[in-house]
Protein backbone atom coordinates (compact mmCIF):
# COMPACT_ATOMS: atom_id res chain seq x y z
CA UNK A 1 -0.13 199.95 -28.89
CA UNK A 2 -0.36 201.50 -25.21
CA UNK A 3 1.23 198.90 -23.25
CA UNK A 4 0.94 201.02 -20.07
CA UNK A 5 -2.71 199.33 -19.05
CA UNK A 6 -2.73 195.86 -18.01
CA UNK A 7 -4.96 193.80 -20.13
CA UNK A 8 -5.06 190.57 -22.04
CA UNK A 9 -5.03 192.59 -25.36
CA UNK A 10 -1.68 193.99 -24.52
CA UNK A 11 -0.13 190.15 -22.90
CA UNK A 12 -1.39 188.53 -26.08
CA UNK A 13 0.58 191.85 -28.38
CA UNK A 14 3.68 190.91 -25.97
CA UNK A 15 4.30 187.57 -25.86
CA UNK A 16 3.42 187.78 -29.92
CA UNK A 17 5.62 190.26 -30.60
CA UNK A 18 8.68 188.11 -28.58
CA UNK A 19 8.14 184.94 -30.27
CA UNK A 20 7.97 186.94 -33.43
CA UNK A 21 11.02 188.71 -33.09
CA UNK A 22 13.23 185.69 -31.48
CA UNK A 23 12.38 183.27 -34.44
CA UNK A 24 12.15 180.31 -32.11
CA UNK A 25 10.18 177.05 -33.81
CA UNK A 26 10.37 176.07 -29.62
CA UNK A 27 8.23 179.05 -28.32
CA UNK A 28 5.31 177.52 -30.15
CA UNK A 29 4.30 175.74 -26.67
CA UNK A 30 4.26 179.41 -25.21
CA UNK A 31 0.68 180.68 -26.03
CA UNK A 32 -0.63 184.06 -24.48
CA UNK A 33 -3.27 182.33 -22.68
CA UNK A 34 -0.50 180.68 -20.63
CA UNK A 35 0.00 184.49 -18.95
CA UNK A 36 -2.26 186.48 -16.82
CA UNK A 37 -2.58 190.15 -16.04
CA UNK A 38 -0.57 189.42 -12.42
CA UNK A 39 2.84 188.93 -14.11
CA UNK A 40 1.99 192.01 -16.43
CA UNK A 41 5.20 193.93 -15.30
CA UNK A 42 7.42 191.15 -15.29
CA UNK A 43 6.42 190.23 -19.38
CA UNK A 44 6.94 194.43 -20.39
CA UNK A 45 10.04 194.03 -18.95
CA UNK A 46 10.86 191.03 -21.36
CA UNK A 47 8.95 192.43 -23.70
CA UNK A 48 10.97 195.85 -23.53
CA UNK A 49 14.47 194.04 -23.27
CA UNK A 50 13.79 192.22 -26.46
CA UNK A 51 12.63 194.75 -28.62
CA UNK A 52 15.56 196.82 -28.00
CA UNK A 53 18.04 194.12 -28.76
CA UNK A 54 18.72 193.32 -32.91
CA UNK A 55 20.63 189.69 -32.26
CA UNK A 56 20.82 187.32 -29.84
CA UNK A 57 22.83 184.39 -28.50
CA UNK A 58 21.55 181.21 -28.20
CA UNK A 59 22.01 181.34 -24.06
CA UNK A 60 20.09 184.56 -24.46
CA UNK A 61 17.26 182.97 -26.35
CA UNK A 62 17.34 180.01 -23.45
CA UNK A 63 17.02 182.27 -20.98
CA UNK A 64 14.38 184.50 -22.20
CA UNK A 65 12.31 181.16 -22.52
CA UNK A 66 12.89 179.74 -18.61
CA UNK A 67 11.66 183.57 -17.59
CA UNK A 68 8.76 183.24 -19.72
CA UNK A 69 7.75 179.78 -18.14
CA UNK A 70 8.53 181.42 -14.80
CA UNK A 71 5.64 183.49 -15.40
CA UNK A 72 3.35 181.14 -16.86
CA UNK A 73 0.22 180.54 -14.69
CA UNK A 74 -0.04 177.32 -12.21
């Protein structure tokens, strides 16, 4: 996946691939069509952090959620 091009496609892969990896039953309530393409270097940079990270604490997990509804849409 080229995540270097700003498009749905690749904010759908993202916030997919976080809730996948962070095993969250919460992050249901986060859906892809909550983000547009304006935030787009604000979620790889989430996106990024968490796929380079194997564990993480529960503060961690609480604080990757609040970013991600930072970036929602209003």
């Amino acid at each position: 996946m080229d995540l270097s091009t700003k498009s749905v496609e690749n904010v759908e892969y993202m916030i997919e691939k976080i809730k996948e990896k962070l095993k969250v039953m919460n992050f249901g309530a986060i859906k892809p069509s909550h983000f547009d393409e304006n935030m787009y270097e604000e979620l790889l940079e989430i996106y990024e952090m968490v796929m380079r990270k194997n564990n993480f604490s529960t503060s961690e997990m609480q604080a990757i959620a609040e970013e991600l509804g930072n970036l929602r849409k209003q």
